[in-house]
N, C-alpha and C. Protein backbone atom coordinates (compact mmCIF):
# COMPACT_ATOMS: atom_id res chain seq x y z
N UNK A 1 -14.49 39.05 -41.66
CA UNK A 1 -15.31 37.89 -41.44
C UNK A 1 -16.62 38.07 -42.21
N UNK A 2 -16.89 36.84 -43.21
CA UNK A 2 -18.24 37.06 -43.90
C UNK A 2 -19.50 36.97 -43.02
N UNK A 3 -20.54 37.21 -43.16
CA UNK A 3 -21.20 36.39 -42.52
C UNK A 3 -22.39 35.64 -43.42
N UNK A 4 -22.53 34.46 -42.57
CA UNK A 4 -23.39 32.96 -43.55
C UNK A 4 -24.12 32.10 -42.67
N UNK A 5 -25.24 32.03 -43.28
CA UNK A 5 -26.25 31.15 -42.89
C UNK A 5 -25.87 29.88 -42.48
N UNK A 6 -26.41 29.22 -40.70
CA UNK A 6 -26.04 27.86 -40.49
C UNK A 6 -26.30 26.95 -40.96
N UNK A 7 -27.13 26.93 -42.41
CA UNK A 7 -27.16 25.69 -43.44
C UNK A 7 -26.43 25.67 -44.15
N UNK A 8 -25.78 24.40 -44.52
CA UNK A 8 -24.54 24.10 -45.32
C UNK A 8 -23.30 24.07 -44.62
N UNK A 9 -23.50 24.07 -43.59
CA UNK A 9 -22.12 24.06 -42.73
C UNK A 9 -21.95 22.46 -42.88
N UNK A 10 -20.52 21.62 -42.86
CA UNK A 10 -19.83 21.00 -42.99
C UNK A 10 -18.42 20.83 -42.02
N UNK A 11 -18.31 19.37 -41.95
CA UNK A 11 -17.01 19.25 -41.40
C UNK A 11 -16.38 18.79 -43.05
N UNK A 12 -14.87 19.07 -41.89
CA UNK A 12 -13.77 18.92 -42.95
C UNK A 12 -12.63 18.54 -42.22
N UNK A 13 -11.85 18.05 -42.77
CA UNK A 13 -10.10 17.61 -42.29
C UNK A 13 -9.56 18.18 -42.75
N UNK A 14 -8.62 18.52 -41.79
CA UNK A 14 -7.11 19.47 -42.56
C UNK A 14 -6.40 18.03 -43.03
N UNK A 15 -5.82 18.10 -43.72
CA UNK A 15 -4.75 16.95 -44.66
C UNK A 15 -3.15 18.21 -44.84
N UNK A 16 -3.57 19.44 -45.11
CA UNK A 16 -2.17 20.34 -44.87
C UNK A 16 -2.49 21.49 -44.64
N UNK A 17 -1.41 21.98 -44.09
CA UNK A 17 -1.20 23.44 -43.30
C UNK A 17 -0.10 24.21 -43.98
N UNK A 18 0.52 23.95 -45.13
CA UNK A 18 1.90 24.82 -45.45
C UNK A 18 1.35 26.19 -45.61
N UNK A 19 2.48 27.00 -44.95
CA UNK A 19 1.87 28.56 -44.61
C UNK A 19 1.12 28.74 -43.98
N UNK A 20 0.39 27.57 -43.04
CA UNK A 20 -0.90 28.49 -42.18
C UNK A 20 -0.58 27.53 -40.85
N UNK A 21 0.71 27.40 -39.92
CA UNK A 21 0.96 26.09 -39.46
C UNK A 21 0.04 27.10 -38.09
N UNK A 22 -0.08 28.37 -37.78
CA UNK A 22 -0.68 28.88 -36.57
C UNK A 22 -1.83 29.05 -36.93
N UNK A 23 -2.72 28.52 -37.57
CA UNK A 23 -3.85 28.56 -37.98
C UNK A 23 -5.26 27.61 -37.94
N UNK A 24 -3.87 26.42 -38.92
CA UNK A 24 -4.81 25.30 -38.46
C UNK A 24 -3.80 24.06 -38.32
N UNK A 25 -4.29 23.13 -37.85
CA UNK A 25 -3.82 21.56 -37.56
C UNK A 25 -4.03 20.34 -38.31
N UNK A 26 -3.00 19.72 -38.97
CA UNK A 26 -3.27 19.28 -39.89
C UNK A 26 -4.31 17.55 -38.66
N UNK A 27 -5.06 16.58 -39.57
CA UNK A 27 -5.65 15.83 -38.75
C UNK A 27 -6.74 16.53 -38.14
N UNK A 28 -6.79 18.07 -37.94
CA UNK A 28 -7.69 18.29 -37.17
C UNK A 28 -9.25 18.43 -37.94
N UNK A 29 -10.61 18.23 -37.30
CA UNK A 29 -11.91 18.60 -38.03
C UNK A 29 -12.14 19.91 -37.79
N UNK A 30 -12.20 20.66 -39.08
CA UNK A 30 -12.81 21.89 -38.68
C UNK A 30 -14.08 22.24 -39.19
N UNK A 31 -15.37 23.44 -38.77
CA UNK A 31 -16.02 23.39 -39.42
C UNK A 31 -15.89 24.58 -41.11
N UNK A 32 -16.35 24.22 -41.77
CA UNK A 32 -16.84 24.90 -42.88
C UNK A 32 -18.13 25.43 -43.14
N UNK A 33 -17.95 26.64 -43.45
CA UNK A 33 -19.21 27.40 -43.90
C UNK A 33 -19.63 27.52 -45.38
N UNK A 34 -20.64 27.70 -46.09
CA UNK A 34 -20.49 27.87 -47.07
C UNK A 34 -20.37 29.38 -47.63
N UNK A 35 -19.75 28.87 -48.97
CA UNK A 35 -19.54 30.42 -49.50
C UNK A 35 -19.20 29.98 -51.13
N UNK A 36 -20.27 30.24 -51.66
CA UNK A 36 -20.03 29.98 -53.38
C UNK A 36 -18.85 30.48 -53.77
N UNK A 37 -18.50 31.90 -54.09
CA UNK A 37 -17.68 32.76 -54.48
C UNK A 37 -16.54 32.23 -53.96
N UNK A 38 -15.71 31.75 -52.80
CA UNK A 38 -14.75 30.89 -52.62
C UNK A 38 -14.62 29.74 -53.36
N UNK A 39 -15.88 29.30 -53.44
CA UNK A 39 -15.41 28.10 -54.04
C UNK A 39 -15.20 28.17 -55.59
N UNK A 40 -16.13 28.86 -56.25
CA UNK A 40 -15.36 29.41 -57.55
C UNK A 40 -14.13 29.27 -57.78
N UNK A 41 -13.19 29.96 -57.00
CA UNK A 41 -11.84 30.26 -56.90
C UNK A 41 -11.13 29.01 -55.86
N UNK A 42 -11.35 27.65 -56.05
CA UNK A 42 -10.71 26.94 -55.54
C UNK A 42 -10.03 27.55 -53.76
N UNK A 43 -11.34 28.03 -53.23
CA UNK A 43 -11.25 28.47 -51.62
C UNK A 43 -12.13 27.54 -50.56
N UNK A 44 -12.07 27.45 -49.41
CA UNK A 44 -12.84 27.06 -48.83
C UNK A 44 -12.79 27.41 -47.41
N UNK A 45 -14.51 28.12 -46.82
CA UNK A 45 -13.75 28.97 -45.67
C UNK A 45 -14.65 27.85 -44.53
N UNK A 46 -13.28 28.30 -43.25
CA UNK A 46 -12.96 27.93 -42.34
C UNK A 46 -12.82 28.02 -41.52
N UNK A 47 -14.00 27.98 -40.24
CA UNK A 47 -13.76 28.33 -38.44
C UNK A 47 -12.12 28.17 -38.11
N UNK A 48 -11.16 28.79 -38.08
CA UNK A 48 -10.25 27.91 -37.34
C UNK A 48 -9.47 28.48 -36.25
N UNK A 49 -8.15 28.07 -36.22
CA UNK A 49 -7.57 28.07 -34.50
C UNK A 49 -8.07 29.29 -33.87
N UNK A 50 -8.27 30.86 -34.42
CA UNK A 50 -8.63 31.81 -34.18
C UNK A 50 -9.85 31.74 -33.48
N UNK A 51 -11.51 31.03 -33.97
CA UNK A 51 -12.58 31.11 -34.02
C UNK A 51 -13.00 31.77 -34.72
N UNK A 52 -12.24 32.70 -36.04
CA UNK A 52 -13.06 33.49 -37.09
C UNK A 52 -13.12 32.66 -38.61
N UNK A 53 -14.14 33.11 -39.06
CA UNK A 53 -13.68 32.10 -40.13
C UNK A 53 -12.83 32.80 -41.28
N UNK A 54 -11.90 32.37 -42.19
CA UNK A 54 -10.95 32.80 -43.25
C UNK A 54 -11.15 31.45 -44.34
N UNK A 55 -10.74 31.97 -45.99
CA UNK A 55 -10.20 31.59 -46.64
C UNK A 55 -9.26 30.44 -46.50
N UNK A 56 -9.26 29.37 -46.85
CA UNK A 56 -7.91 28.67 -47.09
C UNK A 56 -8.11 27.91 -48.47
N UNK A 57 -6.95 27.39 -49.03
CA UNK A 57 -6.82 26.47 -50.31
C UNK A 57 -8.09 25.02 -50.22
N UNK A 58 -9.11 25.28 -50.72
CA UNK A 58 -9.87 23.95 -50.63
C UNK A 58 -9.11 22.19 -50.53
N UNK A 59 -8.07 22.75 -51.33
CA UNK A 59 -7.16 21.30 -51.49
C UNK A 59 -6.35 21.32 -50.01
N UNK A 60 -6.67 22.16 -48.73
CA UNK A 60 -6.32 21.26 -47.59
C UNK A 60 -7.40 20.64 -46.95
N UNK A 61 -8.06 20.35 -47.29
CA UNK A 61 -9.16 19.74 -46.98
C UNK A 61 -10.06 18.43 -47.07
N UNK A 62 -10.35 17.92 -46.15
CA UNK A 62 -11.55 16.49 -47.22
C UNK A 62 -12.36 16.56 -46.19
N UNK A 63 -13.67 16.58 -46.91
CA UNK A 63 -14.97 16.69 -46.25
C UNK A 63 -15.17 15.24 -45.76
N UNK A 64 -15.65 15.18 -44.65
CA UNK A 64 -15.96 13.96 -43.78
C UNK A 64 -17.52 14.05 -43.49
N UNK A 65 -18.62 12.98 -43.03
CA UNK A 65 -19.67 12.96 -42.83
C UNK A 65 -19.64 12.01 -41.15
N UNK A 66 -20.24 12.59 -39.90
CA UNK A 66 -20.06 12.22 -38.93
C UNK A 66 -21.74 11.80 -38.64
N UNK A 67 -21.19 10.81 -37.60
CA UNK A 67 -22.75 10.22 -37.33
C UNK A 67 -23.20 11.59 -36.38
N UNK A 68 -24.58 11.38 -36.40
CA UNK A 68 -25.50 12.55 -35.73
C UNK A 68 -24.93 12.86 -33.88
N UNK A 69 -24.71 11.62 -33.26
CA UNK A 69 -24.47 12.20 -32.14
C UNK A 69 -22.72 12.74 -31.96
N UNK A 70 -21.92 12.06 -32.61
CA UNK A 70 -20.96 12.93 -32.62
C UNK A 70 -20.61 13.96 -33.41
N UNK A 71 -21.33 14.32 -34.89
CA UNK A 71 -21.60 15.71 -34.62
C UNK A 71 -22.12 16.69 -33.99
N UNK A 72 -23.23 16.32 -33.03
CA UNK A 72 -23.19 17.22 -32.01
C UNK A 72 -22.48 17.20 -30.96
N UNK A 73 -21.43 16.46 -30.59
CA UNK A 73 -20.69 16.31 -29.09
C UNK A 73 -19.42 17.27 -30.23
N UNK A 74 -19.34 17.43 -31.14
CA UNK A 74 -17.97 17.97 -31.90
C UNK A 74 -18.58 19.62 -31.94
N UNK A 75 -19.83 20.38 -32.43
CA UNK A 75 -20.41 21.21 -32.18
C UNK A 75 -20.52 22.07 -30.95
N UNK A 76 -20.78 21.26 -30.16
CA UNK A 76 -20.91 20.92 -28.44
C UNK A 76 -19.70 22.03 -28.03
N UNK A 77 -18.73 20.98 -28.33
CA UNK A 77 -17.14 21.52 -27.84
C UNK A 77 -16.56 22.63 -28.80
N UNK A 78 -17.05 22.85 -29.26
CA UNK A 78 -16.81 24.32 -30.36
C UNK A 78 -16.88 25.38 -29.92
């Protein structure tokens, strides 16, 4: 587990899971941390089903922008 500063954190949608179906959920928001060096390499890391964050393919992903109070009721429940 890296560890990274709580600025730049991001939500995101899973859109696919092939190979990681115990991991994450596709439809589901997860958060994202940042991490340059992943993203270099077409990565993008990811709180998920675990609660640690890992690596996954950036292309399961699409970044979403949530209004202020339900990003914190989504935070909240984290």
């Amino acid at each position: 587990m890296k560890k990274t500063s709580t600025s730049g954190r991001r939500f995101v949608i899973c859109v696919n899971n092939d190979g990681y179906v115990a991991s994450l959920e596709k439809r589901k928001i997860y958060l994202s941390l940042p991490d340059p060096a992943a993203t270099k390499h077409g990565q993008i890391r990811i709180i998920d089903e675990s609660g640690e964050d890992y690596l996954y393919p950036k292309s399961f992903f699409v970044p979403i922008s949530l209004p202020q109070p339900a990003r914190k009721a989504v935070l909240t429940a984290a």
